[in-house]
Protein backbone atom coordinates (compact mmCIF):
# COMPACT_ATOMS: atom_id res chain seq x y z
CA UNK A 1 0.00 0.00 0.00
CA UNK A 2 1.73 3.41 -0.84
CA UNK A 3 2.11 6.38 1.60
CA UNK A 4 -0.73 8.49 -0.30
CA UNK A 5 -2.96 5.73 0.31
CA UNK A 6 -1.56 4.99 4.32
CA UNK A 7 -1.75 8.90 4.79
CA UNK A 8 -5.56 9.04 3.82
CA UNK A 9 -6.81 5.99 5.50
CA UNK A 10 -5.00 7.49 8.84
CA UNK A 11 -6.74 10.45 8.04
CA UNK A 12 -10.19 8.96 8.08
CA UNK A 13 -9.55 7.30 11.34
CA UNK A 14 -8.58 10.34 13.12
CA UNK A 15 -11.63 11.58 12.09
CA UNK A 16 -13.45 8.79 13.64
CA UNK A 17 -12.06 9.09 17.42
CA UNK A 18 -11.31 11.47 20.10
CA UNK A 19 -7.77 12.89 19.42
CA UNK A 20 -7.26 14.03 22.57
CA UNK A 21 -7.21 10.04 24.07
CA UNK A 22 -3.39 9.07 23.89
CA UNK A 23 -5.30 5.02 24.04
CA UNK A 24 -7.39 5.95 21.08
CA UNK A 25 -4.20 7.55 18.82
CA UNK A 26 -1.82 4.47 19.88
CA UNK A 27 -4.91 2.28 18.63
CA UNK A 28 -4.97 3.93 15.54
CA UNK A 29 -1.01 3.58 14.99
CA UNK A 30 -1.25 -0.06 15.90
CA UNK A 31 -4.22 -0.71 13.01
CA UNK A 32 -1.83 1.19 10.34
CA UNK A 33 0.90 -0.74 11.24
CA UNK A 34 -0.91 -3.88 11.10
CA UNK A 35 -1.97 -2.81 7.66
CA UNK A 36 1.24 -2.15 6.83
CA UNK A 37 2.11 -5.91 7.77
CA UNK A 38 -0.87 -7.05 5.53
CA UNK A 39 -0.01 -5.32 2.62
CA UNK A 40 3.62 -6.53 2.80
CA UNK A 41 2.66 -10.04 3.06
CA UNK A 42 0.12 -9.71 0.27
CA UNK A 43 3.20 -8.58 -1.93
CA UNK A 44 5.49 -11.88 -0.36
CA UNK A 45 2.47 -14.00 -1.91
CA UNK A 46 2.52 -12.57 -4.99
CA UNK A 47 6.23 -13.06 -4.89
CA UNK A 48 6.71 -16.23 -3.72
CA UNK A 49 3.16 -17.78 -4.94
CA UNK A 50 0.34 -19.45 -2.69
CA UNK A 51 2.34 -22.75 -2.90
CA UNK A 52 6.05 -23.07 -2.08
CA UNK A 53 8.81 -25.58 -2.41
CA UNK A 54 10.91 -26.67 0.40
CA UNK A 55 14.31 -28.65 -0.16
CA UNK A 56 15.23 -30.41 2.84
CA UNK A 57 18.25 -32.85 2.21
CA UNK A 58 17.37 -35.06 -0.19
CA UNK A 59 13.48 -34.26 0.72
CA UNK A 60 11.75 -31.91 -1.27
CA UNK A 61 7.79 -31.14 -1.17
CA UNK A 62 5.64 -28.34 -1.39
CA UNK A 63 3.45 -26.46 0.90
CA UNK A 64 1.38 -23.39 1.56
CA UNK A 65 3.12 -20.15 1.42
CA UNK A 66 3.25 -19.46 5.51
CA UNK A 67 2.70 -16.03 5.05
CA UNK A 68 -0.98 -17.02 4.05
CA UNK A 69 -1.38 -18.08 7.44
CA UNK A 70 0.20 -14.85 8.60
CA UNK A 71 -1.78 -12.89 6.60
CA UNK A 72 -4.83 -14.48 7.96
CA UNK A 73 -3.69 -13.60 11.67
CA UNK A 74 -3.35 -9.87 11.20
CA UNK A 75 -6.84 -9.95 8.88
CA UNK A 76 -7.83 -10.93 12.24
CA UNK A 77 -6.32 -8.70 14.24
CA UNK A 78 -7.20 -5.80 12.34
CA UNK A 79 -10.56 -6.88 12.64
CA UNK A 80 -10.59 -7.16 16.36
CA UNK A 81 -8.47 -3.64 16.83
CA UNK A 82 -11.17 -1.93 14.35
CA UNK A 83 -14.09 -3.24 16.56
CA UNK A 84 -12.56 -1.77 19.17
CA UNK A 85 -12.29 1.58 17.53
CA UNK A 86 -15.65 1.64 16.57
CA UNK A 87 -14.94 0.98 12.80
CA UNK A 88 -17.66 -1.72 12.61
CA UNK A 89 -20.42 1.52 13.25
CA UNK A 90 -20.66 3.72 10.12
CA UNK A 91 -20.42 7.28 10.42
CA UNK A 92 -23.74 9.06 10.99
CA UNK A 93 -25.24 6.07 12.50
CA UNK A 94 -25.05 7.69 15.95
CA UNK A 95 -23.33 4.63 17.44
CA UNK A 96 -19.92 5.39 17.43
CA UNK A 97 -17.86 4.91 20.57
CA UNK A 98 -14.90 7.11 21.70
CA UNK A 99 -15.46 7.76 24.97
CA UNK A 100 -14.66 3.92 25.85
CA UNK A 101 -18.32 3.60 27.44
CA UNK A 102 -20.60 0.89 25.79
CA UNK A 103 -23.15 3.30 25.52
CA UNK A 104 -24.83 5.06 21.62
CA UNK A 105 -26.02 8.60 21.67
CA UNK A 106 -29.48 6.64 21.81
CA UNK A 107 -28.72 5.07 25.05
CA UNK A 108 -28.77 8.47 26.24
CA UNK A 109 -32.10 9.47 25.84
């Protein structure tokens, strides 16, 4: 993922918490990085292939690239970390969380 792209989806998630919450900025550096990580093992794939070869003495056989499996970790990680920003609500919706309470604006009424 290029740095134009990195820059604008930071942007949008900044936009989606309270800045002034040093918890909710570290999230958001965590989730880049993590996408970051994805990206780069997207491009090993592609590299590499979904299938490898590994030599082993006279052995040789081929496997799943382990960065599919890696891959499939931080999917899931970014999934959990974006729950817990609040990225599962659209904007508007009224439900978005970044005071860290469980509660929506409608809870409130």
């Amino acid at each position: 993922m290029d740095e134009k792209k990195i820059k604008a989806l930071k942007s949008e998630l900044l936009k989606r918490i309270d800045k002034k919450k040093k918890v909710q900025l570290e999230k958001i550096d965590r989730y880049i990085n993590l996408v970051e990580i994805y990206y780069s093992l997207d491009g090993a794939i592609k590299d590499h292939g979904i299938m490898i070869t590994t030599i082993n003495g006279s052995q040789e056989f081929t496997k799943p690239n382990p960065a599919i499996a890696e891959k499939n970790k931080v999917n899931s990680s970014l999934i959990a970390l974006g729950k817990d920003l609040g990225l599962d609500v659209p904007i508007g919706s009224g439900e978005i969380n970044t005071n860290g309470s469980d509660k929506s604006k409608s809870d409130l009424i």
